[in-house]
C-alpha atoms as a PDB file:
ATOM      1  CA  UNK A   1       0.000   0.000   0.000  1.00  0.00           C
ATOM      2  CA  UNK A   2       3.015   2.471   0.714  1.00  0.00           C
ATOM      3  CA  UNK A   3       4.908   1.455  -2.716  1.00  0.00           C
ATOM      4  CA  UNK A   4       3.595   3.500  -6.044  1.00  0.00           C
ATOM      5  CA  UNK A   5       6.586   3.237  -8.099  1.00  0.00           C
ATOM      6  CA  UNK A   6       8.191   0.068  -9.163  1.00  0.00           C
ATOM      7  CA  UNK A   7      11.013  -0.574 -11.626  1.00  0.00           C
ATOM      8  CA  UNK A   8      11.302  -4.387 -12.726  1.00  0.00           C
ATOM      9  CA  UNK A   9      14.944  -5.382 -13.911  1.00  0.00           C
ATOM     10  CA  UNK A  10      14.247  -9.157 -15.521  1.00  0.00           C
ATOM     11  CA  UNK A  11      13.715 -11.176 -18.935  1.00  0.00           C
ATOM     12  CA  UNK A  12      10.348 -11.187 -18.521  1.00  0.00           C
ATOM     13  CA  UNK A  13       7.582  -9.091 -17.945  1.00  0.00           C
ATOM     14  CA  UNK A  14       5.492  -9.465 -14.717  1.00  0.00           C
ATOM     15  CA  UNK A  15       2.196  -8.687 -15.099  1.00  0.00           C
ATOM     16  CA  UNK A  16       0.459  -8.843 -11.422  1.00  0.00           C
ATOM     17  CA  UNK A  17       1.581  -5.608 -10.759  1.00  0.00           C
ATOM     18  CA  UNK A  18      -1.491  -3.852 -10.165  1.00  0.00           C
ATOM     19  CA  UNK A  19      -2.822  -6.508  -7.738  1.00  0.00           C
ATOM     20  CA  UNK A  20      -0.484  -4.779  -5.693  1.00  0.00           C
ATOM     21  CA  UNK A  21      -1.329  -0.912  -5.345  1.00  0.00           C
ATOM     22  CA  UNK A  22       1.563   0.101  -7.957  1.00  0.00           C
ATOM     23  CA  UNK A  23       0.517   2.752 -10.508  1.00  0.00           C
ATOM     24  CA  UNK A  24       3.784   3.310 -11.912  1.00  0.00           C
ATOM     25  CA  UNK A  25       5.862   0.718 -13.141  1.00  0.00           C
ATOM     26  CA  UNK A  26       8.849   0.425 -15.898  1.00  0.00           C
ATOM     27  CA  UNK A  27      10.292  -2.384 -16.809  1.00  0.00           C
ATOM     28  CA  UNK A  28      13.938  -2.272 -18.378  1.00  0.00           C
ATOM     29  CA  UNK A  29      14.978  -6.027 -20.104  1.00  0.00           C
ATOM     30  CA  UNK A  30      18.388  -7.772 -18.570  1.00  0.00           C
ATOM     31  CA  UNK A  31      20.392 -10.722 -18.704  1.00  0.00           C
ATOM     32  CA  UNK A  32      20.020 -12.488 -15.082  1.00  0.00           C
ATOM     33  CA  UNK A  33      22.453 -12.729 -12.734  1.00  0.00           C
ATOM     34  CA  UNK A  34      25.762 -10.235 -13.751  1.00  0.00           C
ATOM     35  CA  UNK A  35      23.692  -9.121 -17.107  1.00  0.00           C
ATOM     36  CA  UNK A  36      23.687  -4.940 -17.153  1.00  0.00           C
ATOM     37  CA  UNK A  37      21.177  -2.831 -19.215  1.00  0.00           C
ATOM     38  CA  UNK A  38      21.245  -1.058 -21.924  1.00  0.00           C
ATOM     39  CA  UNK A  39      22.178   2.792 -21.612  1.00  0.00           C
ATOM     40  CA  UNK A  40      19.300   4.024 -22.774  1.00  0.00           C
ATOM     41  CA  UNK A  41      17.312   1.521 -20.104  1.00  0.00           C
ATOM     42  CA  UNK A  42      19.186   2.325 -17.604  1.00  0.00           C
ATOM     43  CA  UNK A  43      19.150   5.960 -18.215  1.00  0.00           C
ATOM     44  CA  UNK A  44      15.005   5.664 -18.340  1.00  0.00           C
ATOM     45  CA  UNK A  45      15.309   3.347 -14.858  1.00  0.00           C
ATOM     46  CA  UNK A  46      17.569   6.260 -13.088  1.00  0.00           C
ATOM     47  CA  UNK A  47      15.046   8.967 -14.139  1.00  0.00           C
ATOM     48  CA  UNK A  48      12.046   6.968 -12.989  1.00  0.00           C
ATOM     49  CA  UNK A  49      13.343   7.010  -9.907  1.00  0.00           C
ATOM     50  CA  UNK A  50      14.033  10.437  -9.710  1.00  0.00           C
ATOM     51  CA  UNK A  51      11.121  11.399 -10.646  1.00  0.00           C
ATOM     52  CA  UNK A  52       8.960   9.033  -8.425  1.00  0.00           C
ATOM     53  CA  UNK A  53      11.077  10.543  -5.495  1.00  0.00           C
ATOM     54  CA  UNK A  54      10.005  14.222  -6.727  1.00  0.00           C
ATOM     55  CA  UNK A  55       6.666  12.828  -5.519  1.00  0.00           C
ATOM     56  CA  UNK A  56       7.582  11.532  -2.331  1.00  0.00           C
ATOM     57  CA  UNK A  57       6.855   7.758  -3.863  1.00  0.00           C
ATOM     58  CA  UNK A  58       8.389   4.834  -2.366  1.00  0.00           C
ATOM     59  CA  UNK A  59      10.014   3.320  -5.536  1.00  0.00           C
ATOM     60  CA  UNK A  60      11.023  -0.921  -5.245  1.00  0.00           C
ATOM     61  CA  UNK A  61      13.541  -1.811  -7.460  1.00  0.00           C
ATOM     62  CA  UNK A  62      13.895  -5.578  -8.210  1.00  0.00           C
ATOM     63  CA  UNK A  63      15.114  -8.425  -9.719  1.00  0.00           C
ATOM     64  CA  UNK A  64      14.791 -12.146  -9.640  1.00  0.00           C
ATOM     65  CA  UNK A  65      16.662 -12.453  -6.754  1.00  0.00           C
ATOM     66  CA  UNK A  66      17.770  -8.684  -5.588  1.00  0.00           C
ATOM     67  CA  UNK A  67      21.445  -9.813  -5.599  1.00  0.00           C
ATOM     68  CA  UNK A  68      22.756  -7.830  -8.167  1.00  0.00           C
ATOM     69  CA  UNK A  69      21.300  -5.986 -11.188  1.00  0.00           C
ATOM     70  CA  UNK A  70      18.293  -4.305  -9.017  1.00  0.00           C
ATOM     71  CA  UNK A  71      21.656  -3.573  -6.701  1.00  0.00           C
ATOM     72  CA  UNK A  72      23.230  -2.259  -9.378  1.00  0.00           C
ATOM     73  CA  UNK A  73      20.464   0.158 -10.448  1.00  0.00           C
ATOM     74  CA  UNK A  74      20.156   2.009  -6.878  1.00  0.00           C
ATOM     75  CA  UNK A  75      24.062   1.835  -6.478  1.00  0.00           C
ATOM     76  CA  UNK A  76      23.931   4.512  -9.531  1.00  0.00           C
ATOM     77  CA  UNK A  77      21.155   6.240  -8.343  1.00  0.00           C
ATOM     78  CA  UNK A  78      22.910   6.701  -4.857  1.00  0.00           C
ATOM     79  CA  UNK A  79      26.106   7.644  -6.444  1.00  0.00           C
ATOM     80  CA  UNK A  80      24.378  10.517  -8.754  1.00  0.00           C
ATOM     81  CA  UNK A  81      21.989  12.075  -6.379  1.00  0.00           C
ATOM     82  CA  UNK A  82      23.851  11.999  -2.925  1.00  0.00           C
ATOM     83  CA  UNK A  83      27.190  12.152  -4.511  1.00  0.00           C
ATOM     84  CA  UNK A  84      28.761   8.991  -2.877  1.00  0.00           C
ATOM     85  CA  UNK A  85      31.897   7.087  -4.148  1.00  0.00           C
ATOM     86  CA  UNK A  86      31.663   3.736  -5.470  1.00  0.00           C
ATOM     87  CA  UNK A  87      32.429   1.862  -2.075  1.00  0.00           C
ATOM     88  CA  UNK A  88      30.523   4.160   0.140  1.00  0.00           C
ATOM     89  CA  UNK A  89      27.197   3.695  -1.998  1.00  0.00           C
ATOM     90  CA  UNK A  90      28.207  -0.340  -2.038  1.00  0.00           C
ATOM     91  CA  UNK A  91      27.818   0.025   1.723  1.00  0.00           C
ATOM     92  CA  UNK A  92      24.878   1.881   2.270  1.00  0.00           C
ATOM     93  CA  UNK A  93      22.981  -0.956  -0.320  1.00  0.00           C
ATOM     94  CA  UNK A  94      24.729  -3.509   1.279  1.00  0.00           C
ATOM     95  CA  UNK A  95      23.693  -2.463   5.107  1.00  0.00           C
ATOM     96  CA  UNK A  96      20.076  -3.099   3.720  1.00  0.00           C
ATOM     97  CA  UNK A  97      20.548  -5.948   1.217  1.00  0.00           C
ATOM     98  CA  UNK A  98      23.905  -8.127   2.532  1.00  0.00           C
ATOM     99  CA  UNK A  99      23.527 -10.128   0.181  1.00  0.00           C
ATOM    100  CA  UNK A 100      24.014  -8.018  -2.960  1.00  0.00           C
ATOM    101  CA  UNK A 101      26.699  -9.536  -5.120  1.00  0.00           C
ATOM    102  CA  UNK A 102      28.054  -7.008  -7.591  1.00  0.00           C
ATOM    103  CA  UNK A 103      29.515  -9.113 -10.849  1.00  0.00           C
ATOM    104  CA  UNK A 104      32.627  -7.563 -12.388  1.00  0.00           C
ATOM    105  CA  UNK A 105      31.362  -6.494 -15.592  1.00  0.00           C
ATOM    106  CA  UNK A 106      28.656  -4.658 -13.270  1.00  0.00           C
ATOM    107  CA  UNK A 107      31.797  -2.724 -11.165  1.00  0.00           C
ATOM    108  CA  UNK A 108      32.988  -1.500 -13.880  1.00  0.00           C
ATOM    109  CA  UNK A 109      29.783  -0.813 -15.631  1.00  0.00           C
ATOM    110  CA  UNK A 110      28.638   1.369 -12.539  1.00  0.00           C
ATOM    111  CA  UNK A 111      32.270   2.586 -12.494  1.00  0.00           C
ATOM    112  CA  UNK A 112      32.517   4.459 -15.607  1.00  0.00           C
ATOM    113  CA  UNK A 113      28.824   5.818 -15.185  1.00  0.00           C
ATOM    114  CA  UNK A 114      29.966   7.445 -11.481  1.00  0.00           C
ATOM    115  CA  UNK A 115      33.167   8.667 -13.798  1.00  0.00           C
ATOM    116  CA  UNK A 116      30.942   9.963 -16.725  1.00  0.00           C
ATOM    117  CA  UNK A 117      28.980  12.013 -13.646  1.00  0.00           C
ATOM    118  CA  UNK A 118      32.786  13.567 -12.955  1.00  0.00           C
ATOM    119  CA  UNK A 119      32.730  14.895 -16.661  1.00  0.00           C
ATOM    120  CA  UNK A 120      29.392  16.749 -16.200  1.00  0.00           C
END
């Protein structure tokens, strides 16, 4: 009842979403497990959230198994709107979520978007 935004990261679409409360949903299409998105998905997925947060939404990012691409996706989103470093945004998803598991394609993937941030 508190959620109203949701972004699903997966292969497949779910389609029960509404049973649920959410009136905003996107879907973005990735490879399970260490898969990453495509820019332009993930650029759509990081301004979703924004904007869902300009309205005071609760916004649920997930996955299959919230280990790493949903991870991924707020990892970004902490490192470009409170301006945390790689390892300090790791830590604040991982104090929630131990269990993330960030693949190395996805380090460097979420390393040269917090570096393309520096060149703004």
């Amino acid at each position: 009842k508190y959620i109203k935004a949701n972004v699903f990261i997966f292969n497949d679409r779910f389609k029960n979403f509404h049973n649920f409360g959410i009136k905003e949903k996107l879907w973005i299409q990735c490879e399970e497990y260490h898969g990453i998105p495509t820019q332009n998905d993930f650029k759509k997925a990081l301004k979703f959230i924004k904007e869902a947060k300009k309205n005071n939404d609760i916004v649920y990012v997930h996955c299959k198994a919230g280990r790493s691409r949903s991870a991924m996706l707020v990892i970004c989103h902490i490192i470009e709107n409170y301006h945390k470093d790689y390892e300090t945004a790791v830590e604040m998803v991982r104090l929630q979520r131990p269990h993330i598991e960030i693949g190395t394609i996805q380090k460097k993937f979420i390393q040269e978007f917090a570096d393309s941030l520096k060149e703004i």
